[in-house]
C-alpha atoms as a PDB file:
ATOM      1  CA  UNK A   1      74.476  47.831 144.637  1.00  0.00           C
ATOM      2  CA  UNK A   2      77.012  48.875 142.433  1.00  0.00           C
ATOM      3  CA  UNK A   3      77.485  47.751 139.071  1.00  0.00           C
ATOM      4  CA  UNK A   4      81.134  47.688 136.489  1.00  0.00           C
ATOM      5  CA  UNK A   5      80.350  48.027 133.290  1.00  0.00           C
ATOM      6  CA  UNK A   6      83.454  46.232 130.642  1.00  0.00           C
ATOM      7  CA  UNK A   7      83.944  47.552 127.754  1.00  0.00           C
ATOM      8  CA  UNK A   8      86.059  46.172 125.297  1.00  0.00           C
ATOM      9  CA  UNK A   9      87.659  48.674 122.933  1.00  0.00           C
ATOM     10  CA  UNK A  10      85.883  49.793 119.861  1.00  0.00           C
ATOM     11  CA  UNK A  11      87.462  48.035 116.340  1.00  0.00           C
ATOM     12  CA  UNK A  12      90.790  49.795 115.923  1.00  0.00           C
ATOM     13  CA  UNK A  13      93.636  50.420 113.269  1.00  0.00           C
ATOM     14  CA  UNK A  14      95.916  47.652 114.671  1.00  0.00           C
ATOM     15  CA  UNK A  15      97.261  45.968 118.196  1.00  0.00           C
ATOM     16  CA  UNK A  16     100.178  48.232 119.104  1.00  0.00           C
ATOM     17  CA  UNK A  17      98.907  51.149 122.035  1.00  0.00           C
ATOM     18  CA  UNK A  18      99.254  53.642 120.179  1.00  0.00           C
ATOM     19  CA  UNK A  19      96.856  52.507 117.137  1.00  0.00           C
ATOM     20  CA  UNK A  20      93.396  54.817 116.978  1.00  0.00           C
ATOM     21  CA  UNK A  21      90.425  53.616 116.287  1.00  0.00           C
ATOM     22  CA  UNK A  22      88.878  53.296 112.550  1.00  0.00           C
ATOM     23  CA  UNK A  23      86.354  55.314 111.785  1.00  0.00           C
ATOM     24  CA  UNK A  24      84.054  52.427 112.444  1.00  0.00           C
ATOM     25  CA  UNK A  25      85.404  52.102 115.899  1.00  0.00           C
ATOM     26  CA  UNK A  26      85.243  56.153 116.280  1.00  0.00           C
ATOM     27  CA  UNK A  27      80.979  55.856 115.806  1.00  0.00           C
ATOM     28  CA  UNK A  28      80.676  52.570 117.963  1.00  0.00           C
ATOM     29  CA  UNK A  29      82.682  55.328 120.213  1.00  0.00           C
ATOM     30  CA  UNK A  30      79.717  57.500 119.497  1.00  0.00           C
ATOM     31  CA  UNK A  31      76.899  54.957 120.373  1.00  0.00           C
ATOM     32  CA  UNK A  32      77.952  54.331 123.832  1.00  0.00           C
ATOM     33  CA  UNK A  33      76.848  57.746 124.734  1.00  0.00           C
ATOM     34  CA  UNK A  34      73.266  56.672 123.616  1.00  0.00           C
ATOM     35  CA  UNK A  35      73.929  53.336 125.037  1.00  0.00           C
ATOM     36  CA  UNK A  36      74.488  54.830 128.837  1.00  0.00           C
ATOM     37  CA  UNK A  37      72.202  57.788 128.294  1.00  0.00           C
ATOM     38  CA  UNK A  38      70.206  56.740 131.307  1.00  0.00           C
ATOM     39  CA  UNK A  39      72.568  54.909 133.556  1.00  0.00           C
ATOM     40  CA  UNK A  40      74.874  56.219 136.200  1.00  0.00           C
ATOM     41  CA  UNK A  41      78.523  56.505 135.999  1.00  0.00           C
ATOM     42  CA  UNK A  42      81.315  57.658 138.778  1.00  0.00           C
ATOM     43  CA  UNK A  43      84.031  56.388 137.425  1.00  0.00           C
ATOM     44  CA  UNK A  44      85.884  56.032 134.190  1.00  0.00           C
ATOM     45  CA  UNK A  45      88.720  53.896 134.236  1.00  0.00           C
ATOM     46  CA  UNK A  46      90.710  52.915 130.845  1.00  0.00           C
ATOM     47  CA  UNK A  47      94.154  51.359 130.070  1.00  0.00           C
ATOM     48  CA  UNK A  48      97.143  53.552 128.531  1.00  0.00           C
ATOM     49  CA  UNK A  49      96.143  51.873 125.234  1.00  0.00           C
ATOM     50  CA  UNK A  50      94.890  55.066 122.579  1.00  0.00           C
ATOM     51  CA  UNK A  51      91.866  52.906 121.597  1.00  0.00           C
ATOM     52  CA  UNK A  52      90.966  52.187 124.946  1.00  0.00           C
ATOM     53  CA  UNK A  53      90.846  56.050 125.976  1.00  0.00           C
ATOM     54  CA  UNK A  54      89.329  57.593 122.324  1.00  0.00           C
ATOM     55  CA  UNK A  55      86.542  54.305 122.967  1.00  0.00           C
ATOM     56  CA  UNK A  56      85.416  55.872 126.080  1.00  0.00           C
ATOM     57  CA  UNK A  57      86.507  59.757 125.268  1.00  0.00           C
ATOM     58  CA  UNK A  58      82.836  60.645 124.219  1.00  0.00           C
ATOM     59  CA  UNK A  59      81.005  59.238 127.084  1.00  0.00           C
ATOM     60  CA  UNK A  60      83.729  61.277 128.765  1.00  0.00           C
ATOM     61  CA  UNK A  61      83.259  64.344 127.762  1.00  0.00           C
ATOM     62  CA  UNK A  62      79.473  64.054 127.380  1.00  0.00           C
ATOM     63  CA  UNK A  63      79.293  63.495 130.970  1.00  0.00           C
ATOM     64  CA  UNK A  64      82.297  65.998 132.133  1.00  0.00           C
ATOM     65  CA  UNK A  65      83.866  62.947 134.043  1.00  0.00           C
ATOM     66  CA  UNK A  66      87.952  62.354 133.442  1.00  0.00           C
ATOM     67  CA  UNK A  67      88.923  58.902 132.318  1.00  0.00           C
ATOM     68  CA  UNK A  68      91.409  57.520 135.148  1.00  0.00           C
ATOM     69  CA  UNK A  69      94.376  55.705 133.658  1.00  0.00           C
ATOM     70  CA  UNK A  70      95.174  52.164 135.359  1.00  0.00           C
ATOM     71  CA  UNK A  71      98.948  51.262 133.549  1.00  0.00           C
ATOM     72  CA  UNK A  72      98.173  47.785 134.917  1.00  0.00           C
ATOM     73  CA  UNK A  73      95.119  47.650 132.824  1.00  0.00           C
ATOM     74  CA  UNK A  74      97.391  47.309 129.620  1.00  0.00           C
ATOM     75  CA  UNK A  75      98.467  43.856 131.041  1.00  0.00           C
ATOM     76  CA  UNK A  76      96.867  40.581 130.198  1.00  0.00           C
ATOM     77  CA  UNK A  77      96.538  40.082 133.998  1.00  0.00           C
ATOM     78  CA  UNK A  78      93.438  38.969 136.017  1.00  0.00           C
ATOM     79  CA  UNK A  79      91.399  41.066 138.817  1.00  0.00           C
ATOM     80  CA  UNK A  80      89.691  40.781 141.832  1.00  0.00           C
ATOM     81  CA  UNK A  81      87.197  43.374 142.252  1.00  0.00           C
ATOM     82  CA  UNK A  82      85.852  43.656 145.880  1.00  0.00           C
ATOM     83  CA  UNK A  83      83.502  46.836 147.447  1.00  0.00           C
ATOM     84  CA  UNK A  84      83.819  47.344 151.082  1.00  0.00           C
ATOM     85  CA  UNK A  85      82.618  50.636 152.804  1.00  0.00           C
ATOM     86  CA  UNK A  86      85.544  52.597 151.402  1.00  0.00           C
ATOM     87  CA  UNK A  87      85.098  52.077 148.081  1.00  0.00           C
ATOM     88  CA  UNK A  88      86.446  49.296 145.121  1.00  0.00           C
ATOM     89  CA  UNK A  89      89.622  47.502 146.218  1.00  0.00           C
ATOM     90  CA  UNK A  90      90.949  45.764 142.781  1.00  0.00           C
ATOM     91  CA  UNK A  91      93.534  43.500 143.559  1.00  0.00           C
ATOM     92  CA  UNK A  92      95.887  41.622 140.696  1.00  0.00           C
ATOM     93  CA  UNK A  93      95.021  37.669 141.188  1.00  0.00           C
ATOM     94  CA  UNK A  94      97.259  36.097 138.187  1.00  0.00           C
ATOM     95  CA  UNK A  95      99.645  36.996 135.798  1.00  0.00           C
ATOM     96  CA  UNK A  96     100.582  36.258 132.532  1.00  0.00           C
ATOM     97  CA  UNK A  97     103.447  33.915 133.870  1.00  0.00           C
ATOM     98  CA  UNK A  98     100.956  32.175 136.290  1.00  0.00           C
ATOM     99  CA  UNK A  99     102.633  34.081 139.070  1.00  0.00           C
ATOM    100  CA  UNK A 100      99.839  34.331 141.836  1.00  0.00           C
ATOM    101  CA  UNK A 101     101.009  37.753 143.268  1.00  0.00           C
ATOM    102  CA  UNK A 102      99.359  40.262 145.390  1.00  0.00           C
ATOM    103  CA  UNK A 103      99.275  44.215 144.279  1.00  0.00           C
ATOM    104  CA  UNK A 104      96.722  47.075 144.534  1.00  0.00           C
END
């Protein structure tokens, strides 16, 4: 079974997307490398946001896998995750104008 892992990003400099993280947030950065030392990853997904990437940018490059960049991810929108045989199909269930839409 597979398993997604949400991580919220480490404590930042501000709200905007392009505020880094503190130097606080940059070693919680740090940690999750110990914290997943012994689990499997495939896939690193993060929003556009520059303390969403530089939160997950160690892990990263500890484990040589690229951090894909979802533009939706940036939106206060909901998701349906589902796994079939081909893989994760994440679908967009709400928005933030309670529109129910449908997207990939």
């Amino acid at each position: 079974m597979k398993k997604i892992y949400v991580i919220r990003h480490c404590e930042a400099k501000g709200q905007p997307s392009g505020s880094p993280l503190t130097d606080k947030g940059l070693l919680q950065a740090k940690y999750l490398v110990d914290f997943f030392r012994h689990t499997k990853i495939d896939r690193m997904i993060a929003s556009p946001f520059l303390r969403a990437i530089q939160s997950v940018q160690p892990l990263s490059e500890e484990r040589e896998i690229s951090i894909e960049d979802w533009k939706n991810l940036s939106k206060p929108d909901v998701f349906q995750v589902n796994y079939n045989q081909n893989g994760v199909d994440i679908k967009r269930i709400w928005k933030e104008d309670n529109n129910v839409i449908s997207s990939n």
